[in-house]
N, C-alpha and C. Protein backbone atom coordinates (compact mmCIF):
# COMPACT_ATOMS: atom_id res chain seq x y z
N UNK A 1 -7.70 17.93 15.04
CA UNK A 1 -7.73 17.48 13.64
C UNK A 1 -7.52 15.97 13.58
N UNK A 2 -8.13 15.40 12.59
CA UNK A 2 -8.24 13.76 12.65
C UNK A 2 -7.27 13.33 11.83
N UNK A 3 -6.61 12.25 11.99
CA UNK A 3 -5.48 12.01 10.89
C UNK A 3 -6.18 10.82 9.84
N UNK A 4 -5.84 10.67 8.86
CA UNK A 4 -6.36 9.55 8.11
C UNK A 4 -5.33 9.25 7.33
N UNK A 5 -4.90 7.92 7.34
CA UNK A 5 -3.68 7.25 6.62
C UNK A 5 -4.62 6.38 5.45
N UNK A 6 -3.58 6.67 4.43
CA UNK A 6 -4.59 5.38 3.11
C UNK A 6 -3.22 4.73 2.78
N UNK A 7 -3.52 3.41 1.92
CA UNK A 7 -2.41 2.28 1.80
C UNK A 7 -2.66 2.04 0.44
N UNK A 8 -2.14 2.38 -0.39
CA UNK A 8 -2.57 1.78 -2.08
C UNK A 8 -1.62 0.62 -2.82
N UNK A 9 -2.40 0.08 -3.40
CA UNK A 9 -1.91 -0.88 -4.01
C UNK A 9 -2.29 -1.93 -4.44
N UNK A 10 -1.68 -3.18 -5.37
CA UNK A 10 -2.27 -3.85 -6.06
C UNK A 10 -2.78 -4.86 -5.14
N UNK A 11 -2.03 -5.36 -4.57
CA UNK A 11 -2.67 -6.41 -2.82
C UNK A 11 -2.77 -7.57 -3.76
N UNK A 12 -1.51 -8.02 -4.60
CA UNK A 12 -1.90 -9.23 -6.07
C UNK A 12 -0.84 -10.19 -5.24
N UNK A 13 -0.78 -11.05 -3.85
CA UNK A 13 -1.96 -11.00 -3.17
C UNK A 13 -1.50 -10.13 -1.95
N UNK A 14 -2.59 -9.86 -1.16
CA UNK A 14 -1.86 -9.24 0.16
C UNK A 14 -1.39 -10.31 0.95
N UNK A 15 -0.22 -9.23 1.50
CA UNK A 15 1.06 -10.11 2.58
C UNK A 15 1.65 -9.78 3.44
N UNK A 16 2.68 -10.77 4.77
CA UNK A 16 2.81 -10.50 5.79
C UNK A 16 3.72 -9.00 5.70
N UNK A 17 4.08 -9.22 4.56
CA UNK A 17 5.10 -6.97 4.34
C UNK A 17 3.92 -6.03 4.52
N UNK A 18 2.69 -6.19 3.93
CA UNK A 18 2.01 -5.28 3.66
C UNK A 18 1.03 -5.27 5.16
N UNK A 19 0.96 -6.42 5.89
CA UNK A 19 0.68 -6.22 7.37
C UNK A 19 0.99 -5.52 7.44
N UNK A 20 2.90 -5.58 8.02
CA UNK A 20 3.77 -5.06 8.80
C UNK A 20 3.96 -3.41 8.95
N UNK A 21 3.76 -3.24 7.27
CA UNK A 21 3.43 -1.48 7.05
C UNK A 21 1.99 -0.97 7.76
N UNK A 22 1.42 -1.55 7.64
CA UNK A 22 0.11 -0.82 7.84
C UNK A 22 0.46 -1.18 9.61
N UNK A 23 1.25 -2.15 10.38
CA UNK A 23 1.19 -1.88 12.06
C UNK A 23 2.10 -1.11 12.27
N UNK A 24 3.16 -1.04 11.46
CA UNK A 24 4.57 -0.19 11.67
C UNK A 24 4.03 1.35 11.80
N UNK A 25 3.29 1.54 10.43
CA UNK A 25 3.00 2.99 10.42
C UNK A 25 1.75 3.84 11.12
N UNK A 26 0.81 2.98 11.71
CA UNK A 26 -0.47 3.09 12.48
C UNK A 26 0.22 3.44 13.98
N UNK A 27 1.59 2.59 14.14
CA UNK A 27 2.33 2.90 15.57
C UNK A 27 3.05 4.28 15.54
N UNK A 28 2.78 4.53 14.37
CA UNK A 28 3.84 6.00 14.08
C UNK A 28 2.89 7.20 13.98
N UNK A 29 1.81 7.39 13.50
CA UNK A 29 0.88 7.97 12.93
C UNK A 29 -0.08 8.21 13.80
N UNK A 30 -0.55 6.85 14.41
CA UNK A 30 -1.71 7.32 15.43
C UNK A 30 -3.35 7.43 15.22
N UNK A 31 -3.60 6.99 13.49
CA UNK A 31 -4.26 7.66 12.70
C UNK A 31 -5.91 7.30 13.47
N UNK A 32 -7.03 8.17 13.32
CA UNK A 32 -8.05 7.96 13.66
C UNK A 32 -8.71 7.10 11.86
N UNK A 33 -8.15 6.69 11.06
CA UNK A 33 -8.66 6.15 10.30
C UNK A 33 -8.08 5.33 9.12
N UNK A 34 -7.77 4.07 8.99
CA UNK A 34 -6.50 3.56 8.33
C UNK A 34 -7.17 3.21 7.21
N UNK A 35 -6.85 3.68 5.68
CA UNK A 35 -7.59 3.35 4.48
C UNK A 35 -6.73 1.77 3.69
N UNK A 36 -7.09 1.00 3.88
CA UNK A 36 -6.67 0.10 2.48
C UNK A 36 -7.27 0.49 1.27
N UNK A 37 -6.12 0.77 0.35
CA UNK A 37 -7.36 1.15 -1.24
C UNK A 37 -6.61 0.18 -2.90
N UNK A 38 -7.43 -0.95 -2.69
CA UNK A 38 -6.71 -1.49 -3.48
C UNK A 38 -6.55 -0.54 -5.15
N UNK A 39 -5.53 -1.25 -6.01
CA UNK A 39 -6.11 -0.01 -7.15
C UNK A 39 -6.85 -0.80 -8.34
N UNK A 40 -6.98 -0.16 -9.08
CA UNK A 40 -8.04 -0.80 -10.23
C UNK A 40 -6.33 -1.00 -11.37
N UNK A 41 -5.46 -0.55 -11.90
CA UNK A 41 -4.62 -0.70 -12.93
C UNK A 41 -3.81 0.50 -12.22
N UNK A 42 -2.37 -0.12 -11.53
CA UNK A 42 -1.27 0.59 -11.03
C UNK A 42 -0.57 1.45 -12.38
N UNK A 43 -0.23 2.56 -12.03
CA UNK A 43 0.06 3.60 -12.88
C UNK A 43 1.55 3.74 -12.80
N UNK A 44 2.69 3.01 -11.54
CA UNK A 44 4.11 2.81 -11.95
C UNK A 44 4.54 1.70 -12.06
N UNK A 45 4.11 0.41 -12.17
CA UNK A 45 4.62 -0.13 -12.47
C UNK A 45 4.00 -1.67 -13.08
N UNK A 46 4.13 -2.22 -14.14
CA UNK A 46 3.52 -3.51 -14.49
C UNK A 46 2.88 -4.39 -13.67
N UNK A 47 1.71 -4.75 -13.95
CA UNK A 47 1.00 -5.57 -13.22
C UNK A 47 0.86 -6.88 -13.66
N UNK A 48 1.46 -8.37 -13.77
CA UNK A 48 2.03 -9.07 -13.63
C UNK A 48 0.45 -10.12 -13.49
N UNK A 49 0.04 -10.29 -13.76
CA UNK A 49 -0.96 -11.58 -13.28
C UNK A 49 -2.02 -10.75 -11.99
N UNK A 50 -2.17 -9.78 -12.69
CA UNK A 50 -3.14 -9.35 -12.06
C UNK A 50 -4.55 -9.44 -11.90
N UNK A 51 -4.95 -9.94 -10.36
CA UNK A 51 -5.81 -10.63 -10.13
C UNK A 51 -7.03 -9.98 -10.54
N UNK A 52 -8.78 -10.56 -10.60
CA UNK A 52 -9.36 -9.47 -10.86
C UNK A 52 -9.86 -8.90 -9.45
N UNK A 53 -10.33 -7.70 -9.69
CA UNK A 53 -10.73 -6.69 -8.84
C UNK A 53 -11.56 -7.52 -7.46
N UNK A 54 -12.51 -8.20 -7.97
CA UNK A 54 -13.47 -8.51 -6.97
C UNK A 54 -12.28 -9.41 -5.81
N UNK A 55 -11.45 -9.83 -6.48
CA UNK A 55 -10.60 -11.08 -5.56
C UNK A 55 -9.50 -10.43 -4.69
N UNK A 56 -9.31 -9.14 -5.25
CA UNK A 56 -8.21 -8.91 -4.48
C UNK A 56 -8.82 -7.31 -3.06
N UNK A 57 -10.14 -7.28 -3.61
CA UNK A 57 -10.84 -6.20 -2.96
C UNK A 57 -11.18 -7.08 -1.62
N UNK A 58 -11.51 -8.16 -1.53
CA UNK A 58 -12.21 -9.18 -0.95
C UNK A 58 -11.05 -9.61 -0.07
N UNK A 59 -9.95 -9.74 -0.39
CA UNK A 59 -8.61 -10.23 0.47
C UNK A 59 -8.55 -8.94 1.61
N UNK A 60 -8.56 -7.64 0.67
CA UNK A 60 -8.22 -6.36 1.94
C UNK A 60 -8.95 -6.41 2.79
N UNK A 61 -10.48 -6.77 2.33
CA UNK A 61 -11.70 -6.80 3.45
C UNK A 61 -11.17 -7.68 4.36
N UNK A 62 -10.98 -9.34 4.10
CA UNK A 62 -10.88 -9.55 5.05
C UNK A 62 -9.32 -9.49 6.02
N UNK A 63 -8.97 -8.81 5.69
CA UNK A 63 -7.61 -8.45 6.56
C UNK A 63 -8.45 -7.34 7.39
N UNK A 64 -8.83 -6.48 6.89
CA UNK A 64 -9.38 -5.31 7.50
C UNK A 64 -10.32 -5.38 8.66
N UNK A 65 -10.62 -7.11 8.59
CA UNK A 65 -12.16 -7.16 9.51
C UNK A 65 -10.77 -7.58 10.65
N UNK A 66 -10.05 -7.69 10.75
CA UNK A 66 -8.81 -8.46 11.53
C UNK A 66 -8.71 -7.40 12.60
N UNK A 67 -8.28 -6.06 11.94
CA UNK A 67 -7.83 -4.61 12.38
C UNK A 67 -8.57 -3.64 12.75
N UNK A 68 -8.11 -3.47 14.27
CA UNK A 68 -9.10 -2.53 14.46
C UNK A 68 -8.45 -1.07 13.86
N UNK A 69 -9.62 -0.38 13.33
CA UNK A 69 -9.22 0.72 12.70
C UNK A 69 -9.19 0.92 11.44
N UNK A 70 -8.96 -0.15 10.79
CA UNK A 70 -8.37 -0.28 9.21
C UNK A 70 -9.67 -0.46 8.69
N UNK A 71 -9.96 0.29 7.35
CA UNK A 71 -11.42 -0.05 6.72
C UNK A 71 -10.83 -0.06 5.24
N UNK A 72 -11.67 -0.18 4.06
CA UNK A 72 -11.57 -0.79 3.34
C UNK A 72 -11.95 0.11 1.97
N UNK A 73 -11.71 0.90 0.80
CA UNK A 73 -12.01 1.68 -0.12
C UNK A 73 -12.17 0.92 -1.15
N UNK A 74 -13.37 0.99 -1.77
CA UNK A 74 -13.02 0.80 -3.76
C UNK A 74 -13.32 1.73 -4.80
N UNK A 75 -12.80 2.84 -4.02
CA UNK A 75 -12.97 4.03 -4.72
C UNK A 75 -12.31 3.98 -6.09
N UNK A 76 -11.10 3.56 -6.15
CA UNK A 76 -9.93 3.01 -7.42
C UNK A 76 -10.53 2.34 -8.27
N UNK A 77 -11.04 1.21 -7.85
CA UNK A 77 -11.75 0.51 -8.39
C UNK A 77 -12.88 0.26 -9.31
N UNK A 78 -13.26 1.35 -8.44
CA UNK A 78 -15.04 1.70 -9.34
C UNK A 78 -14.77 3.16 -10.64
N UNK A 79 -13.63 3.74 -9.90
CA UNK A 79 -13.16 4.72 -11.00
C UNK A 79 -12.58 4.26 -11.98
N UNK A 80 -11.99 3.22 -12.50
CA UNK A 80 -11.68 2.38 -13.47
C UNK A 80 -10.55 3.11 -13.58
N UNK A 81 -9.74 2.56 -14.40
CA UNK A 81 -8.65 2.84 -15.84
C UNK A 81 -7.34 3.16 -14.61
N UNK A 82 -6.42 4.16 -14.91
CA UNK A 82 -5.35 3.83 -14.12
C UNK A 82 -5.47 4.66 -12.72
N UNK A 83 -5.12 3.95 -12.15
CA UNK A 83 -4.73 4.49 -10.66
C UNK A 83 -3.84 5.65 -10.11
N UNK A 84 -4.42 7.00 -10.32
CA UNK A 84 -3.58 7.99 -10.20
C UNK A 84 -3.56 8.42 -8.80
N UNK A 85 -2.75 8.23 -7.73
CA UNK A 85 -2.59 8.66 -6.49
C UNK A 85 -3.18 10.41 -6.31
N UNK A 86 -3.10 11.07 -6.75
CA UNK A 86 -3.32 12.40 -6.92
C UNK A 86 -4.64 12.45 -6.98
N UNK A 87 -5.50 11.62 -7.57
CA UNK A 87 -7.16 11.48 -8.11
C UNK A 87 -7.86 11.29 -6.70
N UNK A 88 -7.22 9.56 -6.08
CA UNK A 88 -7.84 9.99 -4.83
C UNK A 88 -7.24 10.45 -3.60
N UNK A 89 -6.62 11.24 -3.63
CA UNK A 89 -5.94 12.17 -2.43
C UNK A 89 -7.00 13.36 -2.72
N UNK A 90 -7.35 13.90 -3.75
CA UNK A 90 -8.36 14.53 -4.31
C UNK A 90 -9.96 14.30 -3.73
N UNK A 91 -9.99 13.25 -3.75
CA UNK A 91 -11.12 12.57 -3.46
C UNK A 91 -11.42 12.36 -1.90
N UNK A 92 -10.49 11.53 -1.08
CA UNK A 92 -10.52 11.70 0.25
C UNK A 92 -10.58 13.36 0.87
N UNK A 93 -9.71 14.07 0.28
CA UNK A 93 -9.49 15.44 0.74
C UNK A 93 -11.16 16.30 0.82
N UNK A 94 -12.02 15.73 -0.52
CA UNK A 94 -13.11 16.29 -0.48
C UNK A 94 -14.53 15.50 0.39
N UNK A 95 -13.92 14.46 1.02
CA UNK A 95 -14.81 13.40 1.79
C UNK A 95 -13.98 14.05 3.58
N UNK A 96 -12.98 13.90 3.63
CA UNK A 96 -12.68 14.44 5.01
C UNK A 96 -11.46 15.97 4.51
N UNK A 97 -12.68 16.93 4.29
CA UNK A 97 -11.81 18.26 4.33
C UNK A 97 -11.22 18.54 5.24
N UNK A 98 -11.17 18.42 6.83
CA UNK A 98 -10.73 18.50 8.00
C UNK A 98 -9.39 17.76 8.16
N UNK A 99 -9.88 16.79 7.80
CA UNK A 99 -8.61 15.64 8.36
C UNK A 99 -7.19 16.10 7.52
N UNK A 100 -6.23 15.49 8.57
CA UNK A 100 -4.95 15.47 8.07
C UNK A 100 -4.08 13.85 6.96
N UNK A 101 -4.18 14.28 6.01
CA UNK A 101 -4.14 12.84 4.93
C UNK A 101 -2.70 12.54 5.35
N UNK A 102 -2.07 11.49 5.52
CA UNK A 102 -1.30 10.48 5.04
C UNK A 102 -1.27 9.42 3.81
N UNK A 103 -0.05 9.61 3.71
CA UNK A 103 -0.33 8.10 2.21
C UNK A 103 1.06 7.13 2.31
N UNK A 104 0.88 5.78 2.90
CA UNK A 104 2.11 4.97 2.95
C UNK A 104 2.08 4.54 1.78
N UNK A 105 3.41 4.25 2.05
CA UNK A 105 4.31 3.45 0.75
C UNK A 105 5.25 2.19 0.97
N UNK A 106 5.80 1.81 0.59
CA UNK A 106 7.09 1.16 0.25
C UNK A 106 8.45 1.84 0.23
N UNK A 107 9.56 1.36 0.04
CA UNK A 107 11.04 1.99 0.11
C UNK A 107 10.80 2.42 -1.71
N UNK A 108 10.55 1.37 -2.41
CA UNK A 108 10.53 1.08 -4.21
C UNK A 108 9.50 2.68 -4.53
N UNK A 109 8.29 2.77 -3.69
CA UNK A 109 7.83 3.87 -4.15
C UNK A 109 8.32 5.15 -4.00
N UNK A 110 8.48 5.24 -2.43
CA UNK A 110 9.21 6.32 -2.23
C UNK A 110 10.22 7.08 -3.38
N UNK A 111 11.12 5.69 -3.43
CA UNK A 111 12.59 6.01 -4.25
C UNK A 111 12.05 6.98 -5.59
N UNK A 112 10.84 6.41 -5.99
CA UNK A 112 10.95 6.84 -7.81
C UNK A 112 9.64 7.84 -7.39
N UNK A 113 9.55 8.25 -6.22
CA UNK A 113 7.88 8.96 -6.18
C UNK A 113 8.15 10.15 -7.12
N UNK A 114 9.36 11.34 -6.97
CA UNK A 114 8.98 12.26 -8.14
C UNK A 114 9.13 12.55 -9.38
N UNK A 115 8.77 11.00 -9.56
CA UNK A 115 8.34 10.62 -11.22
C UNK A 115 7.27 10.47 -11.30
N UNK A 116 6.06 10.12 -10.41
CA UNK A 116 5.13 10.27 -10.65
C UNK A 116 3.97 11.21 -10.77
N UNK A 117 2.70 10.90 -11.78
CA UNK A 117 2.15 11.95 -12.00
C UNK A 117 1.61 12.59 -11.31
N UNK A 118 2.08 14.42 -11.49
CA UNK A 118 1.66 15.34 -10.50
C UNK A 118 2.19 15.52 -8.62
N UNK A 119 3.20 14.87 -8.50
CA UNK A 119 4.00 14.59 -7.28
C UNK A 119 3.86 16.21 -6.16
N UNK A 120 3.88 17.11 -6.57
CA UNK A 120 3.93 18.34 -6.17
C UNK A 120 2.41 18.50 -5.97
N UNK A 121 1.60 18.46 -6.11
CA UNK A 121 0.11 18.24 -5.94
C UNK A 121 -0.03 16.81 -4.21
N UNK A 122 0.54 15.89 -5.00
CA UNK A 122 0.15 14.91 -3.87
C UNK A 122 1.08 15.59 -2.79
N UNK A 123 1.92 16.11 -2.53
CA UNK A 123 2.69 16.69 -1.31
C UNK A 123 2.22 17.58 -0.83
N UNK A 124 0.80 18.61 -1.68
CA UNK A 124 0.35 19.65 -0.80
C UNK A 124 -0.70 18.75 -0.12
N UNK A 125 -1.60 17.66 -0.47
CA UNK A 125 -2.52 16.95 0.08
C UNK A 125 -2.19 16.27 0.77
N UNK A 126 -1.20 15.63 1.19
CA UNK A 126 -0.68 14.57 2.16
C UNK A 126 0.60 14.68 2.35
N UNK A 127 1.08 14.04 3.58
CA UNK A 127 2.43 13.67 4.24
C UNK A 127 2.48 12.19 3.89
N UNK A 128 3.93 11.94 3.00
CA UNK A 128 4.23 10.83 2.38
C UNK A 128 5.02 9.98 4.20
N UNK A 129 4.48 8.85 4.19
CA UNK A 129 5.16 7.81 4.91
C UNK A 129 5.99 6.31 4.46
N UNK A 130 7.07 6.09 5.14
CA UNK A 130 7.73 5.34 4.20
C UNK A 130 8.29 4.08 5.17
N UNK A 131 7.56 2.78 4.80
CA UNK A 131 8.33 2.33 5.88
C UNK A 131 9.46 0.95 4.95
N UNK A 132 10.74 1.32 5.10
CA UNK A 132 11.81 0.85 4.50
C UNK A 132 11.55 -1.04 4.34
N UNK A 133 11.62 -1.64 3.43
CA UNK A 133 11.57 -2.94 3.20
C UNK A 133 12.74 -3.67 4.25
N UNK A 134 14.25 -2.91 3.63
CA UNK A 134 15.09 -3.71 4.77
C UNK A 134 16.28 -1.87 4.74
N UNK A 135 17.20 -2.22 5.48
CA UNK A 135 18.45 -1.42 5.63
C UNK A 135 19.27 -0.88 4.29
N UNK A 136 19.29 -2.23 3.31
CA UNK A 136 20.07 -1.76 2.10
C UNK A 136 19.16 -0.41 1.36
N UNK A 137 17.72 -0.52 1.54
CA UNK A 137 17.29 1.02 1.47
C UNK A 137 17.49 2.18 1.92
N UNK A 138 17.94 2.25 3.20
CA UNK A 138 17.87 3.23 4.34
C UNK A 138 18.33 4.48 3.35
N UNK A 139 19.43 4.59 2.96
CA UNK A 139 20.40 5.39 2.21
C UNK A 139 19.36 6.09 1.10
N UNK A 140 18.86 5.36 0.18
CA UNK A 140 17.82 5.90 -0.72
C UNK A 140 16.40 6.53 -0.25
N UNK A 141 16.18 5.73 0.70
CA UNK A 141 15.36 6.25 0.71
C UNK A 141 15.55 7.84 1.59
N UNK A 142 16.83 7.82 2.47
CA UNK A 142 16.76 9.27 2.72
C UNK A 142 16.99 10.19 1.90
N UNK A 143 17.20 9.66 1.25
CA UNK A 143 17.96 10.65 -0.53
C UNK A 143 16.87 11.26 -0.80
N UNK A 144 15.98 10.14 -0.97
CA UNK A 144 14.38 10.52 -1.63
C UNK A 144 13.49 11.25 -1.01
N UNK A 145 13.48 11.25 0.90
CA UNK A 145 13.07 12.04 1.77
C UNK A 145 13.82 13.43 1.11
N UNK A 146 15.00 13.51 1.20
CA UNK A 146 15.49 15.19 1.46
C UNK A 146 15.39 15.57 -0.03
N UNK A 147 14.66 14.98 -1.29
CA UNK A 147 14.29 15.70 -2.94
C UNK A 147 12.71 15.89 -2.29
N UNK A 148 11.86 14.93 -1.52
CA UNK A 148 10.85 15.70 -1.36
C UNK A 148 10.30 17.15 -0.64
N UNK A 149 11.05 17.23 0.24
CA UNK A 149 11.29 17.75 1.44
C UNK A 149 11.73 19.49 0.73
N UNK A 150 13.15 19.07 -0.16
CA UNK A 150 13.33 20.47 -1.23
C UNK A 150 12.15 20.91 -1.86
N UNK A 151 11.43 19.86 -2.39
CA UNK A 151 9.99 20.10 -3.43
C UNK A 151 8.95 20.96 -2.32
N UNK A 152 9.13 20.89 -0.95
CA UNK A 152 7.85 21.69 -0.29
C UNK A 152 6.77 20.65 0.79
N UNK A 153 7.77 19.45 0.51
CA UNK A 153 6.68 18.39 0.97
C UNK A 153 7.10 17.75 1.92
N UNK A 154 6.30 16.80 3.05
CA UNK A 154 6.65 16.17 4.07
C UNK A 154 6.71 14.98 4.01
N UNK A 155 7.82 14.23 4.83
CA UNK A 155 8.10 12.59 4.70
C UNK A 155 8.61 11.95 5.65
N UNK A 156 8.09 11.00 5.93
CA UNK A 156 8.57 10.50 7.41
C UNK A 156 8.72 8.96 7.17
N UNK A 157 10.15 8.21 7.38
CA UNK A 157 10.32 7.32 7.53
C UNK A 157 10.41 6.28 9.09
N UNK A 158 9.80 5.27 8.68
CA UNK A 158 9.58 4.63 10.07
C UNK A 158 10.52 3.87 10.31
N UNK A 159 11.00 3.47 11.69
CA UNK A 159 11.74 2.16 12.01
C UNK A 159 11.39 1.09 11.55
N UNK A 160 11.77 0.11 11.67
CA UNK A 160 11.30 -1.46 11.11
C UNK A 160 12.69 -2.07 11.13
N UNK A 161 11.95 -3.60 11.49
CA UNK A 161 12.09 -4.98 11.37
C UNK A 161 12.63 -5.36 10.19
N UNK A 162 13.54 -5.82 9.62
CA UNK A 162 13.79 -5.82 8.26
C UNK A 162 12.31 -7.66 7.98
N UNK A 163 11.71 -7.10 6.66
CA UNK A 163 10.77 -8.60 6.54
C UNK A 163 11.01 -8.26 5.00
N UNK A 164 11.25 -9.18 4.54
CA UNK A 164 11.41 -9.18 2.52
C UNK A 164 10.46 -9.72 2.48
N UNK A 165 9.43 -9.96 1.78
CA UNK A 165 8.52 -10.33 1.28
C UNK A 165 7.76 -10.03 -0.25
N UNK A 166 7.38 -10.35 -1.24
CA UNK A 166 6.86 -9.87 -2.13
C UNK A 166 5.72 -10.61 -2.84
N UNK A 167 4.85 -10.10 -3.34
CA UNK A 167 3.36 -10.65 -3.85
C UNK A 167 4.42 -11.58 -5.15
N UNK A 168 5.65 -11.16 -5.97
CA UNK A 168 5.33 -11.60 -6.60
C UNK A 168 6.15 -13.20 -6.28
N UNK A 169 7.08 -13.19 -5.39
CA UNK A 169 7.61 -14.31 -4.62
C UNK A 169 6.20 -15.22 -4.18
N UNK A 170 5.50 -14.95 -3.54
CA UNK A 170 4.15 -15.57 -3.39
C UNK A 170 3.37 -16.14 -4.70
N UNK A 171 3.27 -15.55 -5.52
CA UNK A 171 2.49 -16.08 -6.66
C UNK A 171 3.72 -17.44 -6.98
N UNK A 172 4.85 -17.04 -7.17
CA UNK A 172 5.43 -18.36 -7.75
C UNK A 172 5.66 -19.32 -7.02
N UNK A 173 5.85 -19.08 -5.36
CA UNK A 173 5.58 -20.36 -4.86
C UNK A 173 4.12 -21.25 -5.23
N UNK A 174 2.90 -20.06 -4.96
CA UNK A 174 1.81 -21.11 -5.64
C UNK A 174 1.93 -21.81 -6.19
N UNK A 175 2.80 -21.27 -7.79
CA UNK A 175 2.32 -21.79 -8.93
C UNK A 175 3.35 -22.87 -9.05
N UNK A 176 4.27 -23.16 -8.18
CA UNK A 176 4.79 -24.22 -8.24
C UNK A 176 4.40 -25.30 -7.64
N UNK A 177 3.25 -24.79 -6.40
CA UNK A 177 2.84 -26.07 -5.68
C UNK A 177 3.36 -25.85 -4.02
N UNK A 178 4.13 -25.30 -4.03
CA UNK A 178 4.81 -24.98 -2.66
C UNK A 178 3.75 -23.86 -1.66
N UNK A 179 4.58 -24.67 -0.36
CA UNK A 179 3.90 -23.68 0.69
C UNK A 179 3.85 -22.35 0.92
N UNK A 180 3.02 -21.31 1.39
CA UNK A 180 3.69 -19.82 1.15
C UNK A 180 3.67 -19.45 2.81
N UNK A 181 3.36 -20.39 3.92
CA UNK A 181 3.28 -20.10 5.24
C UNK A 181 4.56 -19.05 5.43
N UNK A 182 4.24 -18.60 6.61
CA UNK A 182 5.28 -17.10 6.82
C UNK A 182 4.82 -15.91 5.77
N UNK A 183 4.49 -16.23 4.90
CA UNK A 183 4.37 -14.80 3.97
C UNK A 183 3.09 -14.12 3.60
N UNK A 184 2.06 -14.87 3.77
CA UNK A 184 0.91 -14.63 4.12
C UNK A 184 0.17 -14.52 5.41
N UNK A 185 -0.73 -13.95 5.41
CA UNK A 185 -1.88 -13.95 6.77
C UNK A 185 -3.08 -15.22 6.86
N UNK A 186 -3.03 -15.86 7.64
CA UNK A 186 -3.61 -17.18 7.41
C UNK A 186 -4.93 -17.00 6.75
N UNK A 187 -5.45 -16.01 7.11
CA UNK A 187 -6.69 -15.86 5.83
C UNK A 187 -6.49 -15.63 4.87
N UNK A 188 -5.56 -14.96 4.72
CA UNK A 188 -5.29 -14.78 2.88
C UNK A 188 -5.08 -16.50 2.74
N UNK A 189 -4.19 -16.89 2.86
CA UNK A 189 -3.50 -18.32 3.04
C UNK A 189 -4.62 -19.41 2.18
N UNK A 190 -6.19 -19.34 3.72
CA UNK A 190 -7.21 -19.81 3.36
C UNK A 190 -7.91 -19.24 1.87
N UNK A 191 -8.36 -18.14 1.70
CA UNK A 191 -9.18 -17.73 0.49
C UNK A 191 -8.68 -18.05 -0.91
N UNK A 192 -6.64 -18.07 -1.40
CA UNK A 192 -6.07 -18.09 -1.93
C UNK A 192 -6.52 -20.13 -2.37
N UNK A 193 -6.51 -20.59 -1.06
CA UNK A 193 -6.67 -22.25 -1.71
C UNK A 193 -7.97 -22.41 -1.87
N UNK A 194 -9.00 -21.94 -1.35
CA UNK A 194 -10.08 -22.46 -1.20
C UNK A 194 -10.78 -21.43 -3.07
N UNK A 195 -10.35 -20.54 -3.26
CA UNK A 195 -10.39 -19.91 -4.77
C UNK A 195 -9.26 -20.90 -5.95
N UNK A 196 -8.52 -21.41 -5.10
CA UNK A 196 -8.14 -21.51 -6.44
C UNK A 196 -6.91 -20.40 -7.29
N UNK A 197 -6.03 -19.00 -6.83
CA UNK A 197 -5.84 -18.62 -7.47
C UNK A 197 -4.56 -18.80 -7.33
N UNK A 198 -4.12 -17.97 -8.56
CA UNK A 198 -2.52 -18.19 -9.03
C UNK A 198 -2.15 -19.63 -9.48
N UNK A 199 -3.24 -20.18 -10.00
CA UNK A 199 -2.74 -21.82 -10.71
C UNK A 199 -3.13 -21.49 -11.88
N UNK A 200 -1.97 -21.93 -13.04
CA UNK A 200 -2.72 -21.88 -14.23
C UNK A 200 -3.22 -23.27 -14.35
């Protein structure tokens, strides 16, 4: 059976955290197929200066041409309106019926995942992966492992490096003028100046 891991999210912009998950959990997983899927309008939480679609679809690509393995979805995207994790777990499931789905996350998602819509659905379609931001999570997020785990569902947290990083720490160094080296991938780095974005 083939494994296939997908990565969702806004990528407003992608960064050296959102590397680190996708090598952390590819070392854990093994997967014969690593999905980046940016989303079209995130469904938990405010989207903040959100970039448009074409710019931030275009950043995953080129991270993706970096990685071997990692390919690139705009399935979210082209489906418009909000980004329901459940829709395409739905969707992959009916593109690789065989395969075994994964879906990484964050520590932040994990924590609040069974609040989101239809959570008991996404746990029969996939094994949730979680790879912790830093240590002061560890605790929650096992909390949040053993409520899914009661619900019927599987979750596996990875080791890691503690790296803080956040898209939205990045946007405000831009917009102040400052360097964002270390927190980006030098191509993002490049596309980000040579576009122009995050300056008003």
């Amino acid at each position: 059976m083939k494994k296939t891991v997908v990565f969702g999210g806004t990528f407003n912009p992608f960064h050296l955290g959102h590397l680190k998950l996708i090598t952390e959990v590819a070392a854990v997983i093994k997967p014969d197929r690593f999905i980046l899927m940016p989303t079209h309008i995130p469904p938990h939480k405010e989207a903040h200066e959100l970039l448009d679609d074409t710019d931030r679809l275009e950043m995953c690509r080129l991270i993706a041409s970096e990685l071997q393995g990692v390919e690139v979805s705009d399935y979210e995207i082209k489906a418009g309106g909000k980004s329901y994790t459940v829709n395409t777990l739905e969707y992959l499931h009916s593109v690789y019926p065989e395969d075994e789905l994964y879906f990484a996350m964050g520590s932040d998602m994990l924590i609040s995942f069974m609040s989101w819509y239809r959570p008991e659905r996404i746990l029969e379609l996939a094994t949730l992966v979680c790879n912790c931001r830093d240590e002061n999570d560890r605790n929650a997020c096992e909390a949040a492992k053993s409520e899914i785990e009661a619900a019927g569902g599987r979750c596996i947290i990875t080791e890691c490096e503690p790296l803080v990083c956040s898209s939205t720490e990045v946007r405000d160094l831009i917009d102040r003028g400052e360097r964002i080296d270390g927190l980006v991938p030098a191509v993002i780095a490049e596309y980000i100046e040579k576009r122009g974005l995050y300056r008003d």
